[in-house]
Structures are given as structure tokens and as C-alpha cells.
N, C-alpha and C. Protein backbone atom coordinates (compact mmCIF):
# COMPACT_ATOMS: atom_id res chain seq x y z
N UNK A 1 -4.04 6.18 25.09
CA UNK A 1 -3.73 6.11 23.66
C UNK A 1 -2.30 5.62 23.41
N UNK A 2 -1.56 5.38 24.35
CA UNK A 2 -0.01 5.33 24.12
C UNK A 2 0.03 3.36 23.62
N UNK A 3 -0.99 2.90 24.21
CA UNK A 3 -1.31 1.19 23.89
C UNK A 3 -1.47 1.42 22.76
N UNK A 4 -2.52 2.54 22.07
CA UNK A 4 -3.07 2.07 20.71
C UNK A 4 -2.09 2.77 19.69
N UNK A 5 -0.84 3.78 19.52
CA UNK A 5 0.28 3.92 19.18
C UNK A 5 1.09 2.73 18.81
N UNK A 6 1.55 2.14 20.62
CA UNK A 6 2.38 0.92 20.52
C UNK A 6 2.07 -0.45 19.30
N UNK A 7 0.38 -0.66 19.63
CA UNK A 7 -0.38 -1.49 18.57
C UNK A 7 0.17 -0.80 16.91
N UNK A 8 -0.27 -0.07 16.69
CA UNK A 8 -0.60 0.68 15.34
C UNK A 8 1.14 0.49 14.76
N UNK A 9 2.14 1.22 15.80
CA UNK A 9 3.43 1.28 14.94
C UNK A 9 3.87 -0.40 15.07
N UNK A 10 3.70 -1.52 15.80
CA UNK A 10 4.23 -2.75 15.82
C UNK A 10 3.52 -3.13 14.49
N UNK A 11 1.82 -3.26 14.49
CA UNK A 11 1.62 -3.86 13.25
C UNK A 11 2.10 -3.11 12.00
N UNK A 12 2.54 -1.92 11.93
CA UNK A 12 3.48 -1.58 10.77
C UNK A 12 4.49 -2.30 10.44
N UNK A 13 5.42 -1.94 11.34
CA UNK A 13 6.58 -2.50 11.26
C UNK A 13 7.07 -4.08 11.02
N UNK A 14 5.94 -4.88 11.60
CA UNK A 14 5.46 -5.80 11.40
C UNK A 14 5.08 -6.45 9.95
N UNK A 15 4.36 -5.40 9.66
CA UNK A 15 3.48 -5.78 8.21
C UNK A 15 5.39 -5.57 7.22
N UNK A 16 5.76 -4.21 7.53
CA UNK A 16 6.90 -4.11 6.94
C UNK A 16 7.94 -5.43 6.85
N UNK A 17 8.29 -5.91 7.26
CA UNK A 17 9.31 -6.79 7.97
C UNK A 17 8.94 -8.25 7.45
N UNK A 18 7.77 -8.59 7.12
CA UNK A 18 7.05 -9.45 6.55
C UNK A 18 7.14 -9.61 5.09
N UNK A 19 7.07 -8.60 4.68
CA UNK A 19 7.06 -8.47 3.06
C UNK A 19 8.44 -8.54 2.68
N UNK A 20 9.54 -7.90 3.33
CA UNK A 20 10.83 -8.18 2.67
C UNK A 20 11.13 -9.18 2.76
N UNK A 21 12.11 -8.80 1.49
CA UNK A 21 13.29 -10.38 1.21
C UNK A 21 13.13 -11.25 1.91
N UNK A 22 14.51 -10.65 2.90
CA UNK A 22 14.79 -11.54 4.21
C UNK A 22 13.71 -12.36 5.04
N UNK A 23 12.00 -11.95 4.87
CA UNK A 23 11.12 -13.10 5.34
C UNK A 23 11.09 -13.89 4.48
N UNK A 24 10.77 -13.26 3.05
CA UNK A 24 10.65 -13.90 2.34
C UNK A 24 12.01 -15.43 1.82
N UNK A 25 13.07 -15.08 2.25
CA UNK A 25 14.28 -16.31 2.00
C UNK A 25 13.98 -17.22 3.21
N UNK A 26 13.50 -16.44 4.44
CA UNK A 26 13.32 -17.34 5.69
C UNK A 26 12.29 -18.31 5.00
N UNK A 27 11.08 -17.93 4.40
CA UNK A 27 9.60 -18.46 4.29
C UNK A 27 10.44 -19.98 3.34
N UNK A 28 11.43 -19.60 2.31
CA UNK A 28 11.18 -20.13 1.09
C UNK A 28 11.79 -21.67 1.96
N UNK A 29 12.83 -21.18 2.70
CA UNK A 29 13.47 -22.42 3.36
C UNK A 29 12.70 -23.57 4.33
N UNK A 30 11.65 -22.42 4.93
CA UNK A 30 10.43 -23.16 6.04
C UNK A 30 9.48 -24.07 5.04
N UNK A 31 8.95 -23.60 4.36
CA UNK A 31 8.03 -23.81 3.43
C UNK A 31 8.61 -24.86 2.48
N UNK A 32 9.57 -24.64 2.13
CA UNK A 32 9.93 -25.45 0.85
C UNK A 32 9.11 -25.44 -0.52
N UNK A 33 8.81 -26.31 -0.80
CA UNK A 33 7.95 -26.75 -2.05
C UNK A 33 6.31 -26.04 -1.92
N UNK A 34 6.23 -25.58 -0.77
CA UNK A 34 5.12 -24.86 -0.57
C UNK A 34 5.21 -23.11 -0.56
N UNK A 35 6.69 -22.64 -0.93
CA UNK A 35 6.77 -21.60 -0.64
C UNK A 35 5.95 -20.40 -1.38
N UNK A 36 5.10 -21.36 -2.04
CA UNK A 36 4.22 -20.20 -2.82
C UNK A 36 2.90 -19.71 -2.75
N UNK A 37 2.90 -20.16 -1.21
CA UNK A 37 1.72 -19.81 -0.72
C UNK A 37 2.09 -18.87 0.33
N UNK A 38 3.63 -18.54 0.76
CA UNK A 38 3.82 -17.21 1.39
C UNK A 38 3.06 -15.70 1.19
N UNK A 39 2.51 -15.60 -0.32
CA UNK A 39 1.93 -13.98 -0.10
C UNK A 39 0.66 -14.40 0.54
N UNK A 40 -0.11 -15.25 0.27
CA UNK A 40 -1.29 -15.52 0.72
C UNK A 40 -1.79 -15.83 1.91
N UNK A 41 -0.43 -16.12 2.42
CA UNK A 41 -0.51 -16.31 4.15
C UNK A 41 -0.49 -14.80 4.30
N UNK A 42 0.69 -14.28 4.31
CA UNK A 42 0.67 -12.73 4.40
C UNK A 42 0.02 -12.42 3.95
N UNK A 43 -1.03 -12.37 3.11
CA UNK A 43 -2.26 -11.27 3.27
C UNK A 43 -3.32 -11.48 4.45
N UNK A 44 -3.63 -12.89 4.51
CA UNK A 44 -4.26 -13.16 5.68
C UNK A 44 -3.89 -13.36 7.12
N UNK A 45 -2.93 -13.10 7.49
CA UNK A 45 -2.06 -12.39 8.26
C UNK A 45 -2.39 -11.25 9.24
N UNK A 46 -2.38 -10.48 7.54
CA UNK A 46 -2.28 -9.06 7.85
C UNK A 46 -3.42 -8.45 7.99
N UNK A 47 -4.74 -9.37 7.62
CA UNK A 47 -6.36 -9.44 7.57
C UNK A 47 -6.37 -9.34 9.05
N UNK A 48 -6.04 -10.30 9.60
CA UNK A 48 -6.31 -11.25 10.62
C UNK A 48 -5.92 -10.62 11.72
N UNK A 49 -4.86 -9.68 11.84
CA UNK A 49 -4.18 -8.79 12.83
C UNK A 49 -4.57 -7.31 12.75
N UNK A 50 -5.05 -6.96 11.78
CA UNK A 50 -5.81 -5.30 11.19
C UNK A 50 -6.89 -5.19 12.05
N UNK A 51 -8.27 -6.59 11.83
CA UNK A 51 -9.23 -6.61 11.98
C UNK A 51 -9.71 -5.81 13.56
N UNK A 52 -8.66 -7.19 14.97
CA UNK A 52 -9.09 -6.63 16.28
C UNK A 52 -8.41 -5.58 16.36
N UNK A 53 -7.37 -4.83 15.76
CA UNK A 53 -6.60 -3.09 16.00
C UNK A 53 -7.87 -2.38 15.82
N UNK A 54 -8.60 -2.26 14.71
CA UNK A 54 -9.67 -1.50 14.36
C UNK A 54 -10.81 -1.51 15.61
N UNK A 55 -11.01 -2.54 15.75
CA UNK A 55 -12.11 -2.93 16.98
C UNK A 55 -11.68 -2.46 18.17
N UNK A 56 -10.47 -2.55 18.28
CA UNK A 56 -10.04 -1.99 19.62
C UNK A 56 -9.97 -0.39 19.64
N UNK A 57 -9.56 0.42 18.23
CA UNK A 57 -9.89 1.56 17.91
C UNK A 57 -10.80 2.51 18.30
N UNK A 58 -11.99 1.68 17.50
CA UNK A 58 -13.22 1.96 17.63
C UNK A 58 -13.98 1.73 19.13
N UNK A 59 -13.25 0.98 19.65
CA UNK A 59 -14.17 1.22 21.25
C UNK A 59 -13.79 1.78 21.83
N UNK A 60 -12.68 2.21 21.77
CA UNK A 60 -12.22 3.53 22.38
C UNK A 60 -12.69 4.73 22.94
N UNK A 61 -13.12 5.66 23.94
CA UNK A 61 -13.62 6.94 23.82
C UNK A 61 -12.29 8.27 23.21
N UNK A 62 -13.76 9.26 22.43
CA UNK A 62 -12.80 10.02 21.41
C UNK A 62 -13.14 11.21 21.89
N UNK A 63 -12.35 12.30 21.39
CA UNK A 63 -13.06 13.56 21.62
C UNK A 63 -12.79 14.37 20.32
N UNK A 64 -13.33 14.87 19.46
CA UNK A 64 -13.54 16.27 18.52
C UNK A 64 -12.40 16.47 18.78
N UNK A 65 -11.73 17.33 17.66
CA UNK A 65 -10.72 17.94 17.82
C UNK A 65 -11.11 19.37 16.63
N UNK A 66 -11.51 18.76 15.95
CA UNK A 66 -12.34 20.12 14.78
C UNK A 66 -13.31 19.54 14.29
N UNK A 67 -14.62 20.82 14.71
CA UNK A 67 -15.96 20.34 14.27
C UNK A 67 -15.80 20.58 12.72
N UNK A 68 -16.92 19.65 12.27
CA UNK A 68 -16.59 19.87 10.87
C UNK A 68 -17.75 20.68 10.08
N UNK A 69 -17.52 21.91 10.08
CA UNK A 69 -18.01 22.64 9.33
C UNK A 69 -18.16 22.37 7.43
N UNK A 70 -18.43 23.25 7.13
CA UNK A 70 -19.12 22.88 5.42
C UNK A 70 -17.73 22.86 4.85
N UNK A 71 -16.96 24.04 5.22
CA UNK A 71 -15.27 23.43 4.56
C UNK A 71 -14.43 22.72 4.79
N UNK A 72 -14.40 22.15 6.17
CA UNK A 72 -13.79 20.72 6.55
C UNK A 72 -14.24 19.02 5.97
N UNK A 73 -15.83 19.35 5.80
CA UNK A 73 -16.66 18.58 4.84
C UNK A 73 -16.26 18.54 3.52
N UNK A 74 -16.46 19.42 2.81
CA UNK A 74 -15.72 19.49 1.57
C UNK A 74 -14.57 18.98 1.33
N UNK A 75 -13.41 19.33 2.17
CA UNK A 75 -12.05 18.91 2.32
C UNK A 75 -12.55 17.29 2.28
N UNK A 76 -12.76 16.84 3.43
CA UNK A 76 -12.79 15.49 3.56
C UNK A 76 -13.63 14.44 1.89
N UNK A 77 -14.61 14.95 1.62
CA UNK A 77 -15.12 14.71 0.86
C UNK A 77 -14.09 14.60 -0.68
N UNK A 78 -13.98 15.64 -0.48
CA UNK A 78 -12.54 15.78 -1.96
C UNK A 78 -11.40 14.93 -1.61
N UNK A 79 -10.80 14.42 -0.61
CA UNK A 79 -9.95 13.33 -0.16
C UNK A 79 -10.42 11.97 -0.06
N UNK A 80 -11.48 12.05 -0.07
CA UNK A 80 -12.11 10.34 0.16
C UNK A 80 -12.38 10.22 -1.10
N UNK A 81 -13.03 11.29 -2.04
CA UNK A 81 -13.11 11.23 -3.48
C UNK A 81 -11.83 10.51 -4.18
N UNK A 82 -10.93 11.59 -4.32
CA UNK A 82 -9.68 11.46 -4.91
C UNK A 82 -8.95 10.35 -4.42
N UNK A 83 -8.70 9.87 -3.46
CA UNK A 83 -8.52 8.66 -2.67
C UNK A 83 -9.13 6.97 -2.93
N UNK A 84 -10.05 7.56 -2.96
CA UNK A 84 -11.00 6.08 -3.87
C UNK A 84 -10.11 5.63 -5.17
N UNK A 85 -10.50 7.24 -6.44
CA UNK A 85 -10.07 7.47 -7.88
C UNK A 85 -9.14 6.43 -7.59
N UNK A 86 -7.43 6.80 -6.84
CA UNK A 86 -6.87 6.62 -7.20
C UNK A 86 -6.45 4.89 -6.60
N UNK A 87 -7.31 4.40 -5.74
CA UNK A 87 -7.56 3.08 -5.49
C UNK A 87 -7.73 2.42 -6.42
N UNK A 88 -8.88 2.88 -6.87
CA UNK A 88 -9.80 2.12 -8.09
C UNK A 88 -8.44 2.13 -9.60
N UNK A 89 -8.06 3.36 -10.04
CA UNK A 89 -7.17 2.57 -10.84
C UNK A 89 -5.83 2.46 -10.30
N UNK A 90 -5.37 2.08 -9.39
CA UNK A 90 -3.97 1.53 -9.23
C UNK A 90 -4.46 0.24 -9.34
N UNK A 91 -5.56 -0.50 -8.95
CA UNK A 91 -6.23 -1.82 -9.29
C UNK A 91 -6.01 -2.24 -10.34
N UNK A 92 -6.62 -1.54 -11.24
CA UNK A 92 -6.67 -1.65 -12.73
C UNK A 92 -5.66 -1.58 -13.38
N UNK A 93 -4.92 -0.98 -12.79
CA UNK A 93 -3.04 -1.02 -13.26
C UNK A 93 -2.24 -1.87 -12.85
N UNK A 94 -2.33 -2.45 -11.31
CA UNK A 94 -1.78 -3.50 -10.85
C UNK A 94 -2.30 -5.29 -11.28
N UNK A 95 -1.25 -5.51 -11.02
CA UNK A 95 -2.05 -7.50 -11.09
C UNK A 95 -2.08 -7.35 -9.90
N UNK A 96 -3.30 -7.85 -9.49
CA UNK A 96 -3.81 -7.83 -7.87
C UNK A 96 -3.89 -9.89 -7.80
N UNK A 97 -4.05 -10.33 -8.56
CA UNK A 97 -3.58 -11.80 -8.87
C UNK A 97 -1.90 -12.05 -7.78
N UNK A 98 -1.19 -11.42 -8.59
CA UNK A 98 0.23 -11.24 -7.76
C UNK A 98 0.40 -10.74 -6.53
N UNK A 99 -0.46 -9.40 -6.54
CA UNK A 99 -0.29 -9.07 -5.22
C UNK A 99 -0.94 -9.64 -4.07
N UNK A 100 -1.73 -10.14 -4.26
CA UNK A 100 -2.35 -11.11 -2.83
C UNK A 100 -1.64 -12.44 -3.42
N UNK A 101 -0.90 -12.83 -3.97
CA UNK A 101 -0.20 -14.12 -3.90
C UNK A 101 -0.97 -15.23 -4.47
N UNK A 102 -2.06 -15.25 -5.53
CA UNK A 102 -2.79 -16.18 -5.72
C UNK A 102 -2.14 -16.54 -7.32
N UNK A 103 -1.51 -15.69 -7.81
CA UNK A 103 -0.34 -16.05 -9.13
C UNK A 103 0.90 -17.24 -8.55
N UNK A 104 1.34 -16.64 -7.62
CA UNK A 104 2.35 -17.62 -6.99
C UNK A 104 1.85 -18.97 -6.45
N UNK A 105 0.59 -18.87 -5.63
CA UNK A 105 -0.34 -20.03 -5.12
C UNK A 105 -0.57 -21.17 -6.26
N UNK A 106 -0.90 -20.06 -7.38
CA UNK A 106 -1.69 -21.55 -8.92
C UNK A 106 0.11 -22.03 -9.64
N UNK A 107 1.21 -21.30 -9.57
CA UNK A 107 2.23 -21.63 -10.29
C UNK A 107 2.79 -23.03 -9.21
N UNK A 108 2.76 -22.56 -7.98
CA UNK A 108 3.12 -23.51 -6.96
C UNK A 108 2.66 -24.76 -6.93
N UNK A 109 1.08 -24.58 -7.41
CA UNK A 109 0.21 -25.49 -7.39
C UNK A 109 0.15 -26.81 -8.73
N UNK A 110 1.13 -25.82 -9.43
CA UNK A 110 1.50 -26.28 -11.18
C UNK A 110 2.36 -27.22 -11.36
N UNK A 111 3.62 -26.52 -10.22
CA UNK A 111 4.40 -26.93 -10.30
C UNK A 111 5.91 -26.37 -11.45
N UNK A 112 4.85 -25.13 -11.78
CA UNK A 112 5.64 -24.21 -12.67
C UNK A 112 6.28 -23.13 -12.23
N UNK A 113 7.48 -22.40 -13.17
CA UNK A 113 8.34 -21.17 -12.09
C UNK A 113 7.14 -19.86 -12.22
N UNK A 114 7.22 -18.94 -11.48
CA UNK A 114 6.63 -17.97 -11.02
C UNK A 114 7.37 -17.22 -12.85
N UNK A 115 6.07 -16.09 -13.10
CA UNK A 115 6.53 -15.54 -14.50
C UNK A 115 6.79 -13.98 -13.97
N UNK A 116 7.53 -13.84 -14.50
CA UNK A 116 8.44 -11.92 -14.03
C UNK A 116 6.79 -11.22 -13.74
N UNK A 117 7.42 -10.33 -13.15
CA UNK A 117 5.51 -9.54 -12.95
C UNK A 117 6.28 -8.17 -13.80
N UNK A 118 5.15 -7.88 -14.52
CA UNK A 118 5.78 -6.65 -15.53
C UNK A 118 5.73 -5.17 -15.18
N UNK A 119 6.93 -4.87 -15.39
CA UNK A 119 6.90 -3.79 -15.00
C UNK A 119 6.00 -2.20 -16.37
N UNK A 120 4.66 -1.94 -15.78
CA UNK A 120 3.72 -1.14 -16.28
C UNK A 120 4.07 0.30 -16.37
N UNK A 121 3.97 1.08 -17.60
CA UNK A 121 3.68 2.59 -16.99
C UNK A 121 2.76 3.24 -17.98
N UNK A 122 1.67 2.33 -17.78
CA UNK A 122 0.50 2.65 -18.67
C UNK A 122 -0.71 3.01 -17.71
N UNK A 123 -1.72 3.92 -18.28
CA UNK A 123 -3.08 4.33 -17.56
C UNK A 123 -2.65 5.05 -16.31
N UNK A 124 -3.19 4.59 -14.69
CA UNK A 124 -2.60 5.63 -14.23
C UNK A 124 -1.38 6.18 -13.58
N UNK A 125 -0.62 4.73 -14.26
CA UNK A 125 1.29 5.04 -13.95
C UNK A 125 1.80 6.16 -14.82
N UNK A 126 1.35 6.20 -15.55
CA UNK A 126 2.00 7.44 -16.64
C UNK A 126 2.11 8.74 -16.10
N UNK A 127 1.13 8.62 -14.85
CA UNK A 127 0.49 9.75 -14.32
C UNK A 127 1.51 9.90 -12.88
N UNK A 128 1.11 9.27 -12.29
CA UNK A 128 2.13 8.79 -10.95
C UNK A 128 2.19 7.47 -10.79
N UNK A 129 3.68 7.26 -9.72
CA UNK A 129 4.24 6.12 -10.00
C UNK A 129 3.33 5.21 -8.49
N UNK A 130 2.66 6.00 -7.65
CA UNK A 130 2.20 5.34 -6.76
C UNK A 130 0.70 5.37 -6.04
N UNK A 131 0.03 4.88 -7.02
CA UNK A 131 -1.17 5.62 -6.76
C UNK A 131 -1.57 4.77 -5.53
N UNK A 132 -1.23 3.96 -5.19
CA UNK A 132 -2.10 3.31 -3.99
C UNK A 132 -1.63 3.86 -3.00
N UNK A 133 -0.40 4.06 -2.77
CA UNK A 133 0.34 4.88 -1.95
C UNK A 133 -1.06 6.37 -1.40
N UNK A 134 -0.76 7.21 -2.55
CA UNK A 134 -1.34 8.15 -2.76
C UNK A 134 -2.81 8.49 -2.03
N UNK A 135 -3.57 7.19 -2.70
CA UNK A 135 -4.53 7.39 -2.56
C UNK A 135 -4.96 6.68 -1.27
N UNK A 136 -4.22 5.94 -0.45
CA UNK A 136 -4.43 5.32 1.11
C UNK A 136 -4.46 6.39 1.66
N UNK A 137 -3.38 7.45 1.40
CA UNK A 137 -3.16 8.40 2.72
C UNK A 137 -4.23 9.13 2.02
N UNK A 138 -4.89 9.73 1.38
CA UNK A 138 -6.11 10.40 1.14
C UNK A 138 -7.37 10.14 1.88
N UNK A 139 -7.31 9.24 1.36
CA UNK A 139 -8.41 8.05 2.41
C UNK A 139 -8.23 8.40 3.15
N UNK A 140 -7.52 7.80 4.24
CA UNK A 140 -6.81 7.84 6.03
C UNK A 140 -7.44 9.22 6.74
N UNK A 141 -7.03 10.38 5.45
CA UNK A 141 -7.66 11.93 5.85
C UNK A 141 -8.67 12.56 5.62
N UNK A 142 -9.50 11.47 4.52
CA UNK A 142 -10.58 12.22 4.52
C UNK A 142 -11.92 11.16 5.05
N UNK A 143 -11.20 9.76 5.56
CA UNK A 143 -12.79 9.16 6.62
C UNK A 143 -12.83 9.73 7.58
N UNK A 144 -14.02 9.51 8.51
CA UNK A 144 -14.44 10.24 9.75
C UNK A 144 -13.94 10.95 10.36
N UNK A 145 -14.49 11.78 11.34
CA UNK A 145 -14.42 13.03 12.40
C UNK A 145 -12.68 13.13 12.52
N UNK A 146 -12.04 14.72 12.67
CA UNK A 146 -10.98 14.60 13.17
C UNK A 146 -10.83 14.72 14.87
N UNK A 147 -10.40 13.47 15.70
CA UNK A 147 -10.83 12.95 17.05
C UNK A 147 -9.57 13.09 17.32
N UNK A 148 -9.72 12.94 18.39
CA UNK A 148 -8.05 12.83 19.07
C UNK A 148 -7.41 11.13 18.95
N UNK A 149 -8.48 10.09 18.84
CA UNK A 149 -7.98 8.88 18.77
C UNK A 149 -7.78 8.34 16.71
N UNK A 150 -8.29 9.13 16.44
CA UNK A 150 -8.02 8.73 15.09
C UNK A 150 -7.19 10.20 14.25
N UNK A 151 -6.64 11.13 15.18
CA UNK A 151 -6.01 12.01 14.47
C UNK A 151 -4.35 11.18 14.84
N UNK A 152 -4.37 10.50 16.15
CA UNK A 152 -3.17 9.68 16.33
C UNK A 152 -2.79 8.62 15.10
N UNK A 153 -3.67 7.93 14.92
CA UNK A 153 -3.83 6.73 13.90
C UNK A 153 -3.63 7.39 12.56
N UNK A 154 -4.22 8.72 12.16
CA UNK A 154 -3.85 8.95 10.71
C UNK A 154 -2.34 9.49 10.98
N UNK A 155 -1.51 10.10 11.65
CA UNK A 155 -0.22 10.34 11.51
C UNK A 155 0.87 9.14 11.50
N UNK A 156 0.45 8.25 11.92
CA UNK A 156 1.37 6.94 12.40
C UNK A 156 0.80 6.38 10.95
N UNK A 157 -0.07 6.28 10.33
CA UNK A 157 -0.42 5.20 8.68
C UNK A 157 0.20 6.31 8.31
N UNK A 158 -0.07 7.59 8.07
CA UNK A 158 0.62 8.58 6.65
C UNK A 158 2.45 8.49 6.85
N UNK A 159 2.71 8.09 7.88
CA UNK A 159 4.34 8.38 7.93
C UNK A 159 4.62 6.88 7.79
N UNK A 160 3.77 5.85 7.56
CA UNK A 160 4.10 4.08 7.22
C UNK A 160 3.84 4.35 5.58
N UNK A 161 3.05 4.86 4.90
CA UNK A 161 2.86 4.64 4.07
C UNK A 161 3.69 5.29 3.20
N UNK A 162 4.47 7.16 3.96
CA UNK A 162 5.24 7.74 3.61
C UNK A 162 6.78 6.55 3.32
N UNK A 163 7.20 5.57 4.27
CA UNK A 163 8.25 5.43 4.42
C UNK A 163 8.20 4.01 3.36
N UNK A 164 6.95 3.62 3.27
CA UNK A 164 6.48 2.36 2.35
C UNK A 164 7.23 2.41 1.35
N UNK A 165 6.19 4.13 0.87
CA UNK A 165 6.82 4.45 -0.71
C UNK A 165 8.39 4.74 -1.15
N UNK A 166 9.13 5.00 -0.02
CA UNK A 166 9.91 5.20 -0.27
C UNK A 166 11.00 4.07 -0.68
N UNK A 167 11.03 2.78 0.24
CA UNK A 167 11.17 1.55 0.54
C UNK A 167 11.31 1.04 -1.00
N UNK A 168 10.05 1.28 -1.31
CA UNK A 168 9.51 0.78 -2.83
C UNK A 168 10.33 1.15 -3.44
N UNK A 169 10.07 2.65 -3.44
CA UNK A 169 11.22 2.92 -4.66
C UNK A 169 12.61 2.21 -4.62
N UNK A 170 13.28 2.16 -3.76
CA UNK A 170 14.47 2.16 -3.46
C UNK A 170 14.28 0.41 -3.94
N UNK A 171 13.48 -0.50 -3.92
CA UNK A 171 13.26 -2.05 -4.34
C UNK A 171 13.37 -1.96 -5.60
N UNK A 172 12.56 -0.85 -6.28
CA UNK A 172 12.06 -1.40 -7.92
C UNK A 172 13.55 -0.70 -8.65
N UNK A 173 13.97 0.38 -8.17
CA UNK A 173 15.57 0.97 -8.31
C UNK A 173 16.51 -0.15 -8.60
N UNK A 174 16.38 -0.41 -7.52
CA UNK A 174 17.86 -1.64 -7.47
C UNK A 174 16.95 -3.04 -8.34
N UNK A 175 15.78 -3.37 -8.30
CA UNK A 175 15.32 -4.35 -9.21
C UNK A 175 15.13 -4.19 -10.83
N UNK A 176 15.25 -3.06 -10.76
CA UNK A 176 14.75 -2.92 -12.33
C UNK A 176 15.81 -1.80 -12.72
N UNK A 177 16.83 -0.90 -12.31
CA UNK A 177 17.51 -0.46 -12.61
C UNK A 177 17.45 0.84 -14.02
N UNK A 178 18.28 0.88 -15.14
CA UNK A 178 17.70 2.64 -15.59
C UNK A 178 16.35 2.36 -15.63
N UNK A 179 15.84 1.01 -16.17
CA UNK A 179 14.20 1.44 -16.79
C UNK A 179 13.61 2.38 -15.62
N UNK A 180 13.96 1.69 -14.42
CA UNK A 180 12.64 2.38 -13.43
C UNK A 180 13.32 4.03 -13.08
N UNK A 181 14.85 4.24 -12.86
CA UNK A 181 15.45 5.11 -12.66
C UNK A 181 14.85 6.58 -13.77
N UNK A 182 14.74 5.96 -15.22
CA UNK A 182 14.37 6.74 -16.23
C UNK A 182 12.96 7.43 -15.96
N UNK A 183 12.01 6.37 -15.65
CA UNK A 183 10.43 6.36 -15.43
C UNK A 183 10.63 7.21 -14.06
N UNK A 184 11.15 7.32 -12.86
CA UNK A 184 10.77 7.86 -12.30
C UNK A 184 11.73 9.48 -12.36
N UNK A 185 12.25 9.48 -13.47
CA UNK A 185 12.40 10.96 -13.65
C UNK A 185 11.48 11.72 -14.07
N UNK A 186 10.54 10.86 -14.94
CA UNK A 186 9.52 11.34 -15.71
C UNK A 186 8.36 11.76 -15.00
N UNK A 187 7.96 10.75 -13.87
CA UNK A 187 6.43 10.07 -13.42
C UNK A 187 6.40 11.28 -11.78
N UNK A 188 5.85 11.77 -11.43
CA UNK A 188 5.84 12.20 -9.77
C UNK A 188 5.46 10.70 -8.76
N UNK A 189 5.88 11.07 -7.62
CA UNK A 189 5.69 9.74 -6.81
C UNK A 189 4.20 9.98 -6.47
N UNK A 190 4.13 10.93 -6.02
CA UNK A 190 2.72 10.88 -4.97
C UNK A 190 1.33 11.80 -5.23
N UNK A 191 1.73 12.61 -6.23
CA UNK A 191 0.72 13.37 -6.62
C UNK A 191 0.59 13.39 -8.04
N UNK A 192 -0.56 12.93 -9.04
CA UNK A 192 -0.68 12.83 -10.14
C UNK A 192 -0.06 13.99 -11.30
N UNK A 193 0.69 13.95 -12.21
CA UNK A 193 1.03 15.20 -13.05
C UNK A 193 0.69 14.78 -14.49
N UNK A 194 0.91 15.67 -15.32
CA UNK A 194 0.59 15.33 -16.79
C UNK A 194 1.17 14.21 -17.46
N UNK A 195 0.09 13.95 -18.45
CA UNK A 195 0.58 12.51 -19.20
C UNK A 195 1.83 13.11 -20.15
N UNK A 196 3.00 12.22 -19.73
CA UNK A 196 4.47 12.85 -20.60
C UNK A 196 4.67 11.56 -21.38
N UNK A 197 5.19 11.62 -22.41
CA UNK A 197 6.17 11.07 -23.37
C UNK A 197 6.68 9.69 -22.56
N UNK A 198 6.48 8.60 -23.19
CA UNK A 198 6.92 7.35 -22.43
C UNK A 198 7.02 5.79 -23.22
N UNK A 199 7.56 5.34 -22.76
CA UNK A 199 8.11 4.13 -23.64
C UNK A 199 6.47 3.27 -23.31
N UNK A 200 6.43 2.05 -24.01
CA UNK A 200 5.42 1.10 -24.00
C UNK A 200 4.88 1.25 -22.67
N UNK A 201 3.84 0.95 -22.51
CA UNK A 201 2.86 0.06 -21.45
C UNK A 201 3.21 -0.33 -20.76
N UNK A 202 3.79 -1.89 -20.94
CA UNK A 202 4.41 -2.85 -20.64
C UNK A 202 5.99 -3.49 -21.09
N UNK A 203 7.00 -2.95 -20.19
CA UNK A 203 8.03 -3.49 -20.51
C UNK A 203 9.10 -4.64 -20.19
């Protein structure tokens, strides 16, 4: 298992390292006039390198680590539940246009500048500021058996996704300054809380 560790934390760090700036100023210079097809490479990329980790995962031999009785079931069940929820609307809250890079792809393609992506705290931002965050590591803990080869794999994604969110914050902070500073006095990061008092939707 120490290979499939080594795998798991490189393509993090990897995936990490990709998305910032600094690739991103490398990309704009490589690329040039094409640089707006950088997210879209990086998503397929990151398709493309996920796919054989999983496969190699999965052929793996595993062993039980806790049978899953009717309350470990439940547990899991209420995490893959809640986990989905909060998939399904961070979708609906996000431009997923932008985030796989196909906004930047048609502006590139235009020949037009890229338009600000707006900063939201409507539906289920009002609620928390990171639901995909949130709801990955839910997921992560509540699919299949807890094994010894996939109890490795969920601690190494929950502490990437832990350090993601944090990352984030610390981006949209310094990018967006009091607005986001204000909003996230209000908003919890990782676990949904009551709908509070909040400026527009879209600001």
C-alpha cells in the first residue's frame, strides 16, 4: 500500500500545483493566444490520471476493517446522502461552464476578454461557503466497505480536500477582500448552518 499512498498524495499535489497561479502564468506564456483552453486541458488531465489510480485501487487485495452492521450502514448511507445533497447544489450554485474551462474555451474562441466570475452567496452559499468541499469528503466516507486499502485512500482525499478548502479560502480572501472576509464571518466553511442576513445573491 505504500505505492498506492505515494500515487494518491503525488496526484494531489499534483492536481494542486496545476490549478495555481503560477501554472497558470507558466500556461498563459506556453499557450499564448490559446491560453484559454488551459482549464480544459486540466480537467482532462486530471480525468485522464484519476481514471488508472482507481483501477489500480480497485485491483488491489483488501481486507475488512469493520463489518458493517445496520449502524455503520446507516452512517454510511446518511453520508453518501448528505454528500450527494450537497454536490447536487454546489452545482447549481456554481458556473460549472467556468469551472471546467469551457467559459474561457468559447471567450478564447471569440476572441473576447474572459468576464469576472461572480462572486454568489445565494441558495446553498448562504448556508455554507463550501459545499463541494463538504460534500466530497462525505462521499469519500460514506462509499464502500471500510477496508484497509480504501480506509488509506479516504484519509489522504479528506486531508487534500481539508487543505483545498483552506487554500481557497485564503485565494478568494486576498481576491475579493472585505466582501468575502465579511461573508465568511457570516457563512460556516464546512458544515451547513442557518440561513443569516446577507447582502444580494450576486455581487
Amino acid at each position: 500500500m505504500i505505492l498506492l499512498a505515494f500515487l494518491w498524495i503525488a496526484w494531489c499535489v499534483l492536481h494542486s500545483l496545476l490549478i495555481g497561479r503560477p501554472a497558470e502564468r507558466i500556461a498563459d506564456r506556453l499557450l499564448g493566444r490559446h491560453a484559454g483552453a488551459y482549464r480544459v486541458l486540466y480537467a482532462l488531465f486530471s480525468l485522464a490520471t484519476l481514471i488508472p489510480l482507481l483501477l489500480y485501487q480497485f485491483s488491489l487485495p483488501q481486507a475488512v476493517l469493520l463489518q458493517a452492521g445496520l449502524p455503520v450502514r446507516l452512517l454510511r448511507h446518511a453520508l453518501l446522502i448528505y454528500g450527494l445533497v450537497m454536490l447536487y447544489l454546489g452545482a447549481r450554485a456554481y458556473d460549472l461552464r467556468f469551472f471546467l474551462g469551457i467559459t474561457q474555451w468559447r471567450s478564447m474562441r471569440r476572441g473576447k476578454p474572459l468576464p469576472p466570475l461572480a462572486f454568489r452567496t445565494d441558495g446553498i452559499l448562504a448556508r455554507i461557503r463550501h459545499p463541494w468541499y463538504s460534500g466530497g469528503i462525505a462521499v469519500i466516507w460514506g462509499f464502500g466497505e471500510i477496508t484497509d486499502v480504501f480506509l488509506l485512500t479516504r484519509i489522504i482525499l479528506t486531508a487534500y480536500l481539508l487543505v483545498g478548502a483552506l487554500l481557497e479560502e485564503k485565494r478568494l480572501a486576498a481576491k475579493l477582500g472585505e466582501r468575502y472576509i465579511a461573508y465568511r464571518r457570516r457563512v460556516p466553511m464546512l458544515l451547513p448552518g442557518p440561513r443569516r442576513p446577507s447582502s444580494p445573491g450576486t455581487e
